[in-house]
Protein backbone atom coordinates (compact mmCIF):
# COMPACT_ATOMS: atom_id res chain seq x y z
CA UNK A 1 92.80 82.40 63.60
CA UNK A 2 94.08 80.04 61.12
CA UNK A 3 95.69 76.94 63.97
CA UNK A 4 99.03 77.56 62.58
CA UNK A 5 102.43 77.88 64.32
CA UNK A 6 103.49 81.44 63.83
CA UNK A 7 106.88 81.32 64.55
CA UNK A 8 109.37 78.98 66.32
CA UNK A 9 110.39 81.48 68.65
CA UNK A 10 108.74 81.43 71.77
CA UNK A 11 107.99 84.80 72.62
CA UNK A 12 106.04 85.30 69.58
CA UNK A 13 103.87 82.17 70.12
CA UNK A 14 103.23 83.22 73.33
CA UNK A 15 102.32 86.67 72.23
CA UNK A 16 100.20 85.27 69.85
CA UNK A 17 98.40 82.75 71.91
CA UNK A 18 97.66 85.91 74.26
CA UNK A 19 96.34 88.12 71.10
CA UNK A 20 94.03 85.04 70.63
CA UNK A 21 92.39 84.67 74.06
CA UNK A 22 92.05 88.70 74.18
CA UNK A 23 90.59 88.23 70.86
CA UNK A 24 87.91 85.63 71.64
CA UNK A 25 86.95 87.62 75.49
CA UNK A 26 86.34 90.44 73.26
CA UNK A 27 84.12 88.70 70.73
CA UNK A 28 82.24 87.34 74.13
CA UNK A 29 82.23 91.14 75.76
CA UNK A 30 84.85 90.06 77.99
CA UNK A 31 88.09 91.53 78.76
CA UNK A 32 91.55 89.89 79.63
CA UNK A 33 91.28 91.70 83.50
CA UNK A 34 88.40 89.19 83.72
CA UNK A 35 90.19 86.40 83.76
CA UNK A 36 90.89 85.27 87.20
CA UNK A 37 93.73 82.73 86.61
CA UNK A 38 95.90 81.12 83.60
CA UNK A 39 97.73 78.02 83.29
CA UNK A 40 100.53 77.71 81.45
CA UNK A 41 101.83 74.30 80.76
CA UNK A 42 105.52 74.50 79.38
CA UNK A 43 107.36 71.74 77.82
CA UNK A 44 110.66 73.48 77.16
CA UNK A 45 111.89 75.17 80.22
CA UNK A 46 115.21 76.51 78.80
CA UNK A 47 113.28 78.23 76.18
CA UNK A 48 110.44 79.77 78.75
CA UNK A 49 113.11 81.41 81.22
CA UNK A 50 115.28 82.60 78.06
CA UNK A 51 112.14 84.66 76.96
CA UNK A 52 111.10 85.30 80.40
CA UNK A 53 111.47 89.55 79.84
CA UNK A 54 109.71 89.54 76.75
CA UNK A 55 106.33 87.18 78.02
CA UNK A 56 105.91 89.41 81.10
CA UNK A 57 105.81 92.33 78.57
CA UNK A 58 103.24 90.45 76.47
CA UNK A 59 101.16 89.55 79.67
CA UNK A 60 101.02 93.19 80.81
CA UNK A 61 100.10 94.21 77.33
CA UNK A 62 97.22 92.06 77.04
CA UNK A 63 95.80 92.22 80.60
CA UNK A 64 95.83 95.87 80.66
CA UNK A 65 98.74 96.19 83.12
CA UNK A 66 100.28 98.64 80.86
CA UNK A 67 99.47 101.77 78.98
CA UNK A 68 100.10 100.28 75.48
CA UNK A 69 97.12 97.74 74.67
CA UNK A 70 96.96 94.28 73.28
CA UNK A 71 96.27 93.92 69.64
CA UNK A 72 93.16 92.02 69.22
């Protein structure tokens, strides 16, 4: 985890930011179905409901809702 933006499209930094958290419950022996709730605090609407498809494929992914698992 270097702190830097990977990309200015949405999706992806959401994707990433997921990757990350799964990354660091990992390192703690955690898993993302631990985590009981996540808040999401978005400054550019337009942009959020745009990618809409594409973060609820991430989220899946990374909590384990779906056969193909996050990339940590």
């Amino acid at each position: 985890m270097t702190g830097e933006i990977v990309s200015d499209d949405f999706a992806a930094q959401v994707r990433q930011a997921l990757v990350n958290l799964a990354s660091v419950l990992h390192a703690g022996g955690a898993e993302p179905h631990h985590l009981v709730r996540l808040t999401w605090f978005v400054t550019d609407k337009p942009a959020y409901l745009a990618a809409q498809r594409e973060i609820g494929l991430c989220t899946a992914r990374c909590s384990g809702s779906t056969s193909q698992p996050c990339p940590y």
